[in-house]
N, C-alpha and C. Protein backbone atom coordinates (compact mmCIF):
# COMPACT_ATOMS: atom_id res chain seq x y z
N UNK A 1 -27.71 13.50 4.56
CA UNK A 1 -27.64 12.07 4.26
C UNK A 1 -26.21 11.69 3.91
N UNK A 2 -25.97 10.35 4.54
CA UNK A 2 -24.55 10.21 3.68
C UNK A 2 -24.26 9.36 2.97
N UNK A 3 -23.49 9.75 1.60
CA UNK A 3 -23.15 9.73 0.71
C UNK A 3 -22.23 8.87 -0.09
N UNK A 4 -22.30 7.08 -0.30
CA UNK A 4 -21.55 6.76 -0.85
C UNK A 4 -21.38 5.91 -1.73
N UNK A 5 -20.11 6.50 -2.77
CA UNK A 5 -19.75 5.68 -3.94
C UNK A 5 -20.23 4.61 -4.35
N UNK A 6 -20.80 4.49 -5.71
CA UNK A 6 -21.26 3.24 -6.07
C UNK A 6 -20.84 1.45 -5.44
N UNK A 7 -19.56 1.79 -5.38
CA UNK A 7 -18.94 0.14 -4.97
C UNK A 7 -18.97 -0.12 -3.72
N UNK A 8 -18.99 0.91 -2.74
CA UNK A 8 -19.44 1.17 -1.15
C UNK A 8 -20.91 0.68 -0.89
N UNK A 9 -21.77 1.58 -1.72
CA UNK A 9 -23.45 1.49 -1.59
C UNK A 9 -23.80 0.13 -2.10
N UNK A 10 -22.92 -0.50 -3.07
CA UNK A 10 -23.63 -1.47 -3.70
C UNK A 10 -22.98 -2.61 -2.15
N UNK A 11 -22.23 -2.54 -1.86
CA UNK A 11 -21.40 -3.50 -0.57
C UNK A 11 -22.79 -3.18 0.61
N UNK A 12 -23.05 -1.77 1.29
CA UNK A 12 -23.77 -1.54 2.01
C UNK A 12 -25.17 -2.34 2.12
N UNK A 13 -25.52 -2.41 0.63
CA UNK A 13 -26.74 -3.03 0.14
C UNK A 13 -27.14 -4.75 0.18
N UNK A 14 -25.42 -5.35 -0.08
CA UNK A 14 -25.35 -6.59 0.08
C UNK A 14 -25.51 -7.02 1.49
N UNK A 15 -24.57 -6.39 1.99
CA UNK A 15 -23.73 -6.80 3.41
C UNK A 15 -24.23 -5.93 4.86
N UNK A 16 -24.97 -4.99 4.17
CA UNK A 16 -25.47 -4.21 5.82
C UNK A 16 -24.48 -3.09 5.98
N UNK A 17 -23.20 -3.32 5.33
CA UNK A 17 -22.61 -2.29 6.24
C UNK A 17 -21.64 -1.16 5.05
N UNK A 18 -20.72 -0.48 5.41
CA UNK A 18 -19.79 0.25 4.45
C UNK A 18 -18.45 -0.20 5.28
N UNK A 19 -17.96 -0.40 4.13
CA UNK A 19 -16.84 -1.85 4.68
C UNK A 19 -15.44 -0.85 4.58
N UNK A 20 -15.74 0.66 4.75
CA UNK A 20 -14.66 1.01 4.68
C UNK A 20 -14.17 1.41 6.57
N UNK A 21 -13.01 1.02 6.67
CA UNK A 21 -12.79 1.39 8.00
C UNK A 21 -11.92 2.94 8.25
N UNK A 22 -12.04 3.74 9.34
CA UNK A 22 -11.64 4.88 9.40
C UNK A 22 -10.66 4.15 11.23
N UNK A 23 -9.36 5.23 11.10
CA UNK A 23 -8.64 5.57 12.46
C UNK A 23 -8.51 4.14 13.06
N UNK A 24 -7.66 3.30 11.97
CA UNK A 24 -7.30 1.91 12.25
C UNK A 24 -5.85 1.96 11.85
N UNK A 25 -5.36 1.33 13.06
CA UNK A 25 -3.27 1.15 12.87
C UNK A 25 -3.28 0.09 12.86
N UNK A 26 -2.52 -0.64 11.89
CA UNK A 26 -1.83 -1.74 11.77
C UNK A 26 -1.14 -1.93 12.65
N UNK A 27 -1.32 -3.24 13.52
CA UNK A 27 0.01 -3.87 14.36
C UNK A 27 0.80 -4.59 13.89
N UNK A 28 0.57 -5.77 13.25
CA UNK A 28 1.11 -6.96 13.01
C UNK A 28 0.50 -7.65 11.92
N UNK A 29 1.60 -7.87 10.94
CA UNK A 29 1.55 -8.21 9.20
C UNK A 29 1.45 -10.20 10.24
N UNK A 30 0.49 -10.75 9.70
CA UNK A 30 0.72 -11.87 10.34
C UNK A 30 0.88 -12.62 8.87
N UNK A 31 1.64 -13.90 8.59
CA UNK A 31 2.07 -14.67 7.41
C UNK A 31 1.76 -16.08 7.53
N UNK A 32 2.09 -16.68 6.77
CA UNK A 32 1.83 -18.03 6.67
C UNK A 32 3.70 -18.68 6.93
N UNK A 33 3.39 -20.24 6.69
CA UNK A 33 4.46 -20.86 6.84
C UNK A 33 5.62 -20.56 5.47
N UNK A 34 5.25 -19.95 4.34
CA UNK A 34 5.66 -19.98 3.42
C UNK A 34 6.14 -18.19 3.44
N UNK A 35 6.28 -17.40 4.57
CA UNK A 35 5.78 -16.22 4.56
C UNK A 35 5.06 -15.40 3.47
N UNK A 36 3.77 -15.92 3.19
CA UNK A 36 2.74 -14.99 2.80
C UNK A 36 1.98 -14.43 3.73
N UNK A 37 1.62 -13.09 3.37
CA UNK A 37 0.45 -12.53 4.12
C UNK A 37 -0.55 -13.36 4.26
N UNK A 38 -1.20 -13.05 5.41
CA UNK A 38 -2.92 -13.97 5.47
C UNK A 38 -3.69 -13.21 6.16
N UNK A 39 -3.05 -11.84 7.09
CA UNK A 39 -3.67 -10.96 7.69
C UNK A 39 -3.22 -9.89 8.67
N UNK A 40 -3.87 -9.14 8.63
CA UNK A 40 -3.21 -8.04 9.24
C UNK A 40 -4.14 -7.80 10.47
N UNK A 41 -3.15 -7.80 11.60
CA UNK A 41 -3.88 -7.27 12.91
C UNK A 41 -3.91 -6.12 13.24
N UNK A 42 -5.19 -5.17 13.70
CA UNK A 42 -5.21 -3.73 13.97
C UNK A 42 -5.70 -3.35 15.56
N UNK A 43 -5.58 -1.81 15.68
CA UNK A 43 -6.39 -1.47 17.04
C UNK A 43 -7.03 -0.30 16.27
N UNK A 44 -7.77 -0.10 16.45
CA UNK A 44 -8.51 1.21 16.24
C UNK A 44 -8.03 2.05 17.07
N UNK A 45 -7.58 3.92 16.73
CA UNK A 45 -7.33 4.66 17.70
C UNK A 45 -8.14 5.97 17.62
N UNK A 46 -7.76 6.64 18.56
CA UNK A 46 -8.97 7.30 18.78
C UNK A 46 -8.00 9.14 18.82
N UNK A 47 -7.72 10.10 17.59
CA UNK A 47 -7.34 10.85 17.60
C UNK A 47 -7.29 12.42 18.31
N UNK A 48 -8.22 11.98 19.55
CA UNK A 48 -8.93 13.16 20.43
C UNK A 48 -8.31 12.79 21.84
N UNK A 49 -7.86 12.04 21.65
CA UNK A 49 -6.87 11.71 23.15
C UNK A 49 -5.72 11.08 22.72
N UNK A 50 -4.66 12.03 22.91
CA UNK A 50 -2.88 11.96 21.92
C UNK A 50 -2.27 11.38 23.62
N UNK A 51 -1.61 10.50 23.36
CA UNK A 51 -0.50 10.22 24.20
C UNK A 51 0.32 10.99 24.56
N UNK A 52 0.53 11.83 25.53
CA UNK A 52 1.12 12.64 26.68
C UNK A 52 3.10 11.95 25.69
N UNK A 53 3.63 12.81 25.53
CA UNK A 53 5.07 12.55 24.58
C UNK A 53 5.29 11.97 23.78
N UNK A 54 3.76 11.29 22.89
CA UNK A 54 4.21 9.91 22.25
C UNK A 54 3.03 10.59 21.13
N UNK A 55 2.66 9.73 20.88
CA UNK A 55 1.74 9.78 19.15
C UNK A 55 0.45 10.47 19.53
N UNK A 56 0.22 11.12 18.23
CA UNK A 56 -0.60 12.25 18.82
C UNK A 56 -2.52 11.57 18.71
N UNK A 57 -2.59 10.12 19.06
CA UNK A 57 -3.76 9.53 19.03
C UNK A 57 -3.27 8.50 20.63
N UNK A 58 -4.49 7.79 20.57
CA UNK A 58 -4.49 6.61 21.46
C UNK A 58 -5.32 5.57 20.86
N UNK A 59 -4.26 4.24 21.68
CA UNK A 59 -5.46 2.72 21.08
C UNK A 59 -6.70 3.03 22.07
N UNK A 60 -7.06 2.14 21.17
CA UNK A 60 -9.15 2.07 21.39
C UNK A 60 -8.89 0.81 22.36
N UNK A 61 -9.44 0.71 23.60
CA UNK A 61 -8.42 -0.71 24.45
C UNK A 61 -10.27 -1.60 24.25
N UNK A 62 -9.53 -2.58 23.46
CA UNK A 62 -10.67 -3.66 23.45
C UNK A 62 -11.21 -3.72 22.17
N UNK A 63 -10.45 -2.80 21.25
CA UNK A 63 -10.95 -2.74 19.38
C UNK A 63 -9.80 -3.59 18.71
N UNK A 64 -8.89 -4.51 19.19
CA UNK A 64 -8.60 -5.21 18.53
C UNK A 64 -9.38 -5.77 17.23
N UNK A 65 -8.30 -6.18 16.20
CA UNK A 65 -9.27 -7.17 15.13
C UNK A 65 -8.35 -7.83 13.85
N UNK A 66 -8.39 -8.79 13.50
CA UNK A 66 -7.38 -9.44 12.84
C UNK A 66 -8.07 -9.55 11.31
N UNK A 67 -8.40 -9.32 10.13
CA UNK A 67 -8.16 -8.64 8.94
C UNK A 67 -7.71 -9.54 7.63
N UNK A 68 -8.55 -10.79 7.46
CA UNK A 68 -7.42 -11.26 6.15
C UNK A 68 -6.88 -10.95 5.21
N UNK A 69 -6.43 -11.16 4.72
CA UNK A 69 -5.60 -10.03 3.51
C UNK A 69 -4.65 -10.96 2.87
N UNK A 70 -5.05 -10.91 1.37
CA UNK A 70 -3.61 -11.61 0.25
C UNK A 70 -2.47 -10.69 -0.11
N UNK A 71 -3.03 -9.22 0.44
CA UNK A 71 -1.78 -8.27 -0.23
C UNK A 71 -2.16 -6.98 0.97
N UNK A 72 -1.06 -6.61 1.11
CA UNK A 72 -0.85 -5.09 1.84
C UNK A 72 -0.42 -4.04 0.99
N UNK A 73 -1.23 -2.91 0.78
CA UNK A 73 -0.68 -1.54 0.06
C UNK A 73 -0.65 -0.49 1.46
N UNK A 74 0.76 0.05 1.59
CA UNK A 74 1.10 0.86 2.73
C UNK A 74 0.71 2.33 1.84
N UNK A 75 0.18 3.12 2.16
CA UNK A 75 0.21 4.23 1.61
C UNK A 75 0.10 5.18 2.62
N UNK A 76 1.57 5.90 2.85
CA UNK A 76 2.25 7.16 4.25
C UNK A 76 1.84 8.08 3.89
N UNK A 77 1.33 8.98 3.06
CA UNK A 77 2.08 10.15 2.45
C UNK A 77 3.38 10.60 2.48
N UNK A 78 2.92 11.96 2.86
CA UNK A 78 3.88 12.77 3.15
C UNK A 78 5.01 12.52 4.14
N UNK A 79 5.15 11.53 4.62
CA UNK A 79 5.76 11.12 6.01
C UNK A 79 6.97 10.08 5.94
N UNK A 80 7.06 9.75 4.20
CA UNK A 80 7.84 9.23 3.77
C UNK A 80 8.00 7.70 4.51
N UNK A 81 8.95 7.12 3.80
CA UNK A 81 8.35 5.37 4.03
C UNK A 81 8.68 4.99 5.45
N UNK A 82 7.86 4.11 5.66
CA UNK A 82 8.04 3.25 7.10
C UNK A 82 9.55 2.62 7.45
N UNK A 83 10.64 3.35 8.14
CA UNK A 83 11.88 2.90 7.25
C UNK A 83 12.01 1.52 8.46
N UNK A 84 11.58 1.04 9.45
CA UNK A 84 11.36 -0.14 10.15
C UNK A 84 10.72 -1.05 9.05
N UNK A 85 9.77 -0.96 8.47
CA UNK A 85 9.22 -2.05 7.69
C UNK A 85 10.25 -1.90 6.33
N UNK A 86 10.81 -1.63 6.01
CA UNK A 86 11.68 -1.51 4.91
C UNK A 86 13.14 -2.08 5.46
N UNK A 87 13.51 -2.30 6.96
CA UNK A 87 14.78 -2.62 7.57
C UNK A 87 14.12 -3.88 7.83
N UNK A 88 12.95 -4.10 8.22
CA UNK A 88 12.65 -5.85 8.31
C UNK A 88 12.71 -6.33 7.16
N UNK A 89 12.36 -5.94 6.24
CA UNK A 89 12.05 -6.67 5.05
C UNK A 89 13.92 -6.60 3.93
N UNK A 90 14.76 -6.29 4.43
CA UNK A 90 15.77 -5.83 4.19
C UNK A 90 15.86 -5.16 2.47
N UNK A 91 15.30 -4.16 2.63
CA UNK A 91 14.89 -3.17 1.24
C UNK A 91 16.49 -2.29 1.06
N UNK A 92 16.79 -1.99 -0.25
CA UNK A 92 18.15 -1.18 -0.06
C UNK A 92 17.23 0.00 -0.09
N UNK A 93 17.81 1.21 0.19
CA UNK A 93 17.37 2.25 0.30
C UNK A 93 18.22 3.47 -0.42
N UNK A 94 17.92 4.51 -1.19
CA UNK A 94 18.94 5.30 -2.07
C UNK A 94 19.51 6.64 -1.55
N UNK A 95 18.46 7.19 -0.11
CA UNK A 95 19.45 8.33 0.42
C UNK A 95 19.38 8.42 1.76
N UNK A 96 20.06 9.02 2.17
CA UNK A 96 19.51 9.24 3.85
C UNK A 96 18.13 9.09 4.35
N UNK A 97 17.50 9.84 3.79
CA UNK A 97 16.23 9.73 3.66
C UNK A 97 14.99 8.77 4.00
N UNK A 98 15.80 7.45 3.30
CA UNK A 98 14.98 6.40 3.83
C UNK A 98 14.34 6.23 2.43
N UNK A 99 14.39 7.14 1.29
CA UNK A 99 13.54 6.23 0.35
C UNK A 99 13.96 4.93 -0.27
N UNK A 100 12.98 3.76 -0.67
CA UNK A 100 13.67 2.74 -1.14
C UNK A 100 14.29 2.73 -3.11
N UNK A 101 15.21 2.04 -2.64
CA UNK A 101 16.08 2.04 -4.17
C UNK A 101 15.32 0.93 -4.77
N UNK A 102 15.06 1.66 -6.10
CA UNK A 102 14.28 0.73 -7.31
C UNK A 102 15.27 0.47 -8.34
N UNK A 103 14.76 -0.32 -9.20
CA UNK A 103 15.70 -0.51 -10.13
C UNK A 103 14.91 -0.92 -11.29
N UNK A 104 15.21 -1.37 -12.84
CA UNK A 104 14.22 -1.28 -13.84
C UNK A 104 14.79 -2.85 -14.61
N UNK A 105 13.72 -3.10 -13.99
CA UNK A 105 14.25 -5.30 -14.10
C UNK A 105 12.76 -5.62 -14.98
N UNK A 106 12.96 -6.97 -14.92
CA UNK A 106 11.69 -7.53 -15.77
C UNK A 106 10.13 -6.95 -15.82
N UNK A 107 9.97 -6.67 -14.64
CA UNK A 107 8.90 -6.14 -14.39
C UNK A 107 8.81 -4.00 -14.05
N UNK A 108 9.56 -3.42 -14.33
CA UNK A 108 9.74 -2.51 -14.77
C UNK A 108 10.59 -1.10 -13.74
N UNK A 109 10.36 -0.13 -13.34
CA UNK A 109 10.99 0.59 -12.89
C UNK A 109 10.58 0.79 -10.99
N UNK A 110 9.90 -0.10 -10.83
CA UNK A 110 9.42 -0.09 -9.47
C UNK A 110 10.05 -1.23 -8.35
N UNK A 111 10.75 -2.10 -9.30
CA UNK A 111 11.24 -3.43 -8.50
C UNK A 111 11.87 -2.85 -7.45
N UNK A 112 12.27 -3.57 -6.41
CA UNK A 112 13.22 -3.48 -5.38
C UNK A 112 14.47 -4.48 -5.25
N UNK A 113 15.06 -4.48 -4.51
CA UNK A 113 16.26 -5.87 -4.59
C UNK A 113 15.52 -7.29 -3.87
N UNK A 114 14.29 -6.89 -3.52
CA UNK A 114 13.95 -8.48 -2.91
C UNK A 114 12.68 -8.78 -4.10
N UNK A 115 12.50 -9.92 -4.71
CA UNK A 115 11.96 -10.70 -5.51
C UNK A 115 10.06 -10.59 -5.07
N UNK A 116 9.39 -9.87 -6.02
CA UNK A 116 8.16 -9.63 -5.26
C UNK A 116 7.65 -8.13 -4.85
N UNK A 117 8.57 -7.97 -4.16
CA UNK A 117 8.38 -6.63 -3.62
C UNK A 117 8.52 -5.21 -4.31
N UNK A 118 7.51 -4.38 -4.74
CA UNK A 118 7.58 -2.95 -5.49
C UNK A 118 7.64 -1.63 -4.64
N UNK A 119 7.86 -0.89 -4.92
CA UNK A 119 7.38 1.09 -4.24
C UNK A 119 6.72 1.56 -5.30
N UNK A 120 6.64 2.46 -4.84
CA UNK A 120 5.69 3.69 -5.69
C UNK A 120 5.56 4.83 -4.59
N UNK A 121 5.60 6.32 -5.58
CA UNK A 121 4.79 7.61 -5.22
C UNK A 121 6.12 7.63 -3.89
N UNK A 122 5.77 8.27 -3.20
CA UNK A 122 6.31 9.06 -1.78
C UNK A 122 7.65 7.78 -1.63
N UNK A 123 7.53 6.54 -1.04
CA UNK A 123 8.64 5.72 -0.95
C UNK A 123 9.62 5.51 -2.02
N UNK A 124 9.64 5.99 -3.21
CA UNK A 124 10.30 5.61 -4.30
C UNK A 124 10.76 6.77 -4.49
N UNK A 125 10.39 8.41 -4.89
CA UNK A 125 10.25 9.32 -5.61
C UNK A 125 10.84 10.53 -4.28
N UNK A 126 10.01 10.11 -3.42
CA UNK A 126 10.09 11.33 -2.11
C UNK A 126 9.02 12.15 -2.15
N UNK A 127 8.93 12.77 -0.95
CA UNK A 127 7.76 13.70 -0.67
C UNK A 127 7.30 14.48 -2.35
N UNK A 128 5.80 14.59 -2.35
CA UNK A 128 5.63 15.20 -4.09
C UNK A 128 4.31 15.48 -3.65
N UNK A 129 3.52 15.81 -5.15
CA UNK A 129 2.34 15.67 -5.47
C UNK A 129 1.43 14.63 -5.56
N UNK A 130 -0.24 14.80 -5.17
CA UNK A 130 -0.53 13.45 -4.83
C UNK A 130 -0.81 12.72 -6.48
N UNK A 131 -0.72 13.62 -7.35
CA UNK A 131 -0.96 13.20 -8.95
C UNK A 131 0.25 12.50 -9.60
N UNK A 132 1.72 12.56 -9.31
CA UNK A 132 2.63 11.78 -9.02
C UNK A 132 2.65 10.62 -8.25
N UNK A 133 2.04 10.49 -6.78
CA UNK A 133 1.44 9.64 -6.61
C UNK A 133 0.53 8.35 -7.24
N UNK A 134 -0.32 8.80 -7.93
CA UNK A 134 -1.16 8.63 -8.34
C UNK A 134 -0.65 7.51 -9.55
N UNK A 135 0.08 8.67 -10.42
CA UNK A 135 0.79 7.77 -11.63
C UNK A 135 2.07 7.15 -11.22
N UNK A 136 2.58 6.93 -10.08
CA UNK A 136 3.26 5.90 -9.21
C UNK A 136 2.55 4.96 -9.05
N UNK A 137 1.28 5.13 -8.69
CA UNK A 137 0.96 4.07 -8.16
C UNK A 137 -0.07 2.95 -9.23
N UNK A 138 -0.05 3.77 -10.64
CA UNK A 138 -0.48 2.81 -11.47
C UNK A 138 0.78 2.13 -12.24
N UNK A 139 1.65 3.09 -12.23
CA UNK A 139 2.70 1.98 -12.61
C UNK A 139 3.36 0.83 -11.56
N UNK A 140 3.00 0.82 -10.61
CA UNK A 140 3.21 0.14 -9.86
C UNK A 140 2.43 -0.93 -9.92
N UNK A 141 1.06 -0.53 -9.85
CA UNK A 141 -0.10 -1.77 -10.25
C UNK A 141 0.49 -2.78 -11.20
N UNK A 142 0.53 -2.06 -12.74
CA UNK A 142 1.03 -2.66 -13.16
C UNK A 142 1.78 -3.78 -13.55
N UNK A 143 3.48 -3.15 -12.78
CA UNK A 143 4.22 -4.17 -12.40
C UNK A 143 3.94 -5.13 -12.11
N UNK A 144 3.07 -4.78 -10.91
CA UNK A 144 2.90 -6.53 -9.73
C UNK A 144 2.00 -7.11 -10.45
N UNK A 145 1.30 -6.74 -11.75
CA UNK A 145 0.11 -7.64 -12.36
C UNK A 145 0.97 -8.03 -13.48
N UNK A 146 2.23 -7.70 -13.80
CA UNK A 146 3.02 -8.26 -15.11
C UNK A 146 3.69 -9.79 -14.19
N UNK A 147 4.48 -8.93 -13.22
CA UNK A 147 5.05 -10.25 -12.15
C UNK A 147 3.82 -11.46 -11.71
N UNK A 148 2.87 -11.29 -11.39
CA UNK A 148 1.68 -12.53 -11.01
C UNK A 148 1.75 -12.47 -11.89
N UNK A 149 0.72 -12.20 -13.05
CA UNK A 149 0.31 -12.90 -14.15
C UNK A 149 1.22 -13.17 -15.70
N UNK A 150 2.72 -12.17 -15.68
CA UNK A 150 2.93 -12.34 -16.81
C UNK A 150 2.83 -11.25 -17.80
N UNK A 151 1.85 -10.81 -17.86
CA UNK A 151 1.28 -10.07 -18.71
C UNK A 151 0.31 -8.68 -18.22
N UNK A 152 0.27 -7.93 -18.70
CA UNK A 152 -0.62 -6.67 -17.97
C UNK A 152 -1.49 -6.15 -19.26
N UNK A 153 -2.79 -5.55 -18.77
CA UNK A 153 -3.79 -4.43 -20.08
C UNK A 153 -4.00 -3.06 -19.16
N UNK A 154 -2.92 -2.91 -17.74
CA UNK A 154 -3.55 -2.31 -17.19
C UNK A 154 -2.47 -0.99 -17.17
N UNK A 155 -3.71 0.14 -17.35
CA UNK A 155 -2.78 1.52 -18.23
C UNK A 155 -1.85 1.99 -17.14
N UNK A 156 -0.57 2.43 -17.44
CA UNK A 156 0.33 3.18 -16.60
C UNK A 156 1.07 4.29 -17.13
N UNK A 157 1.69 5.25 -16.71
CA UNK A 157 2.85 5.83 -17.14
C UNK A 157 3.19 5.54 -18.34
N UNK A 158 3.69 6.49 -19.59
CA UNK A 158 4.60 5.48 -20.50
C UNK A 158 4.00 4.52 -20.82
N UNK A 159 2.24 3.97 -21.40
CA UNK A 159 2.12 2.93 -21.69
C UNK A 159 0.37 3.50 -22.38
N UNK A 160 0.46 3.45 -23.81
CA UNK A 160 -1.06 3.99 -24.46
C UNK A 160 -1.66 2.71 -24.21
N UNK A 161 -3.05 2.84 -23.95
CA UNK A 161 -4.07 1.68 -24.43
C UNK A 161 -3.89 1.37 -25.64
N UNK A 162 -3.76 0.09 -26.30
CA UNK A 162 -4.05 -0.08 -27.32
C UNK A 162 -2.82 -0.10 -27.64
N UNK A 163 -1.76 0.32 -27.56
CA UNK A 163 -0.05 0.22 -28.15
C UNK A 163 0.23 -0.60 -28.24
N UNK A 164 1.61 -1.48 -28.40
CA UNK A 164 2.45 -2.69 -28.59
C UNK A 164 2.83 -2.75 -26.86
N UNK A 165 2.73 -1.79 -26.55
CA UNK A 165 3.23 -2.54 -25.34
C UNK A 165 2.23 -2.47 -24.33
N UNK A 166 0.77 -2.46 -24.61
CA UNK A 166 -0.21 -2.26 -23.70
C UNK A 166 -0.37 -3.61 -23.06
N UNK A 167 0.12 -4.97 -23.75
CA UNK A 167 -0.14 -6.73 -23.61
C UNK A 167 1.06 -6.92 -23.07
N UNK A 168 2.11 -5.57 -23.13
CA UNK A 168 3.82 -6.25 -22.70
C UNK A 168 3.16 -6.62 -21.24
């Protein structure tokens, strides 16, 4: 039988389906007039038939699908950051490497030089552990919930429940 997570099963139960998608590539971050996200267009690919010199999958021809979305979380691993989406978005970057340069501004040690925009885990740090990851990527949460809202309760790195600076 298969097996899933409360917030999956309870979705399955509403909606018919498990809303998680598997062996889907992003094409195209599509934005608004104001450039905000509003959605992301994908193909589904199919990892059992690799492109002859090229990527070791193929598109699904006819699985197009366009995706609304208020926010994009890129998460590479090991493969270190997308350094094209980091050259569009004109990100500074701190070594050859390609990871992006952070800096420790209002909203804390994850900022980047463009207004909005954070890293975490593998793009910030470099190839690691996924538990580094992990606590990258709650301090990262963080951040972007101090920047929207102001204020954060949400635990990170360097930050007890319940401390003086759990409301910073």
């Amino acid at each position: 039988m298969y097996r899933l997570d409360y917030s999956h099963a309870e979705n399955k139960a509403k909606h018919g389906n498990d809303p998680r998608a598997y062996h889907v590539l992003a094409k195209e971050f599509i934005g608004d007039e104001n450039g905000h996200i509003v959605s992301v267009k994908t193909v589904e690919v199919d990892w059992s038939k690799p492109v002859e010199g090229g990527a070791p999958f193929s598109e699904v021809e006819g699985s197009e699908k366009e995706w609304p979305a208020d926010l994009v979380l890129l998460a590479t691993g090991f493969v270190g950051p997308e350094l094209e989406v980091g050259e569009m978005l004109g990100l500074e970057t701190q070594n050859p490497r390609g990871n992006w340069q952070t800096f420790i501004g209002e909203h804390g040690e994850f900022t980047t030089n463009l207004e909005g925009i954070f890293v975490a885990g593998d793009c910030r740090r470099g190839q690691s552990l996924v538990v580094w990851a992990i606590n990258e990527g709650r301090g990262a949460a963080r951040a972007i919930d101090q920047y929207l809202t102001g204020s954060s309760l949400l635990p990170a790195p360097g930050v007890t429940q319940g401390s003086a600076l759990a409301g910073a």
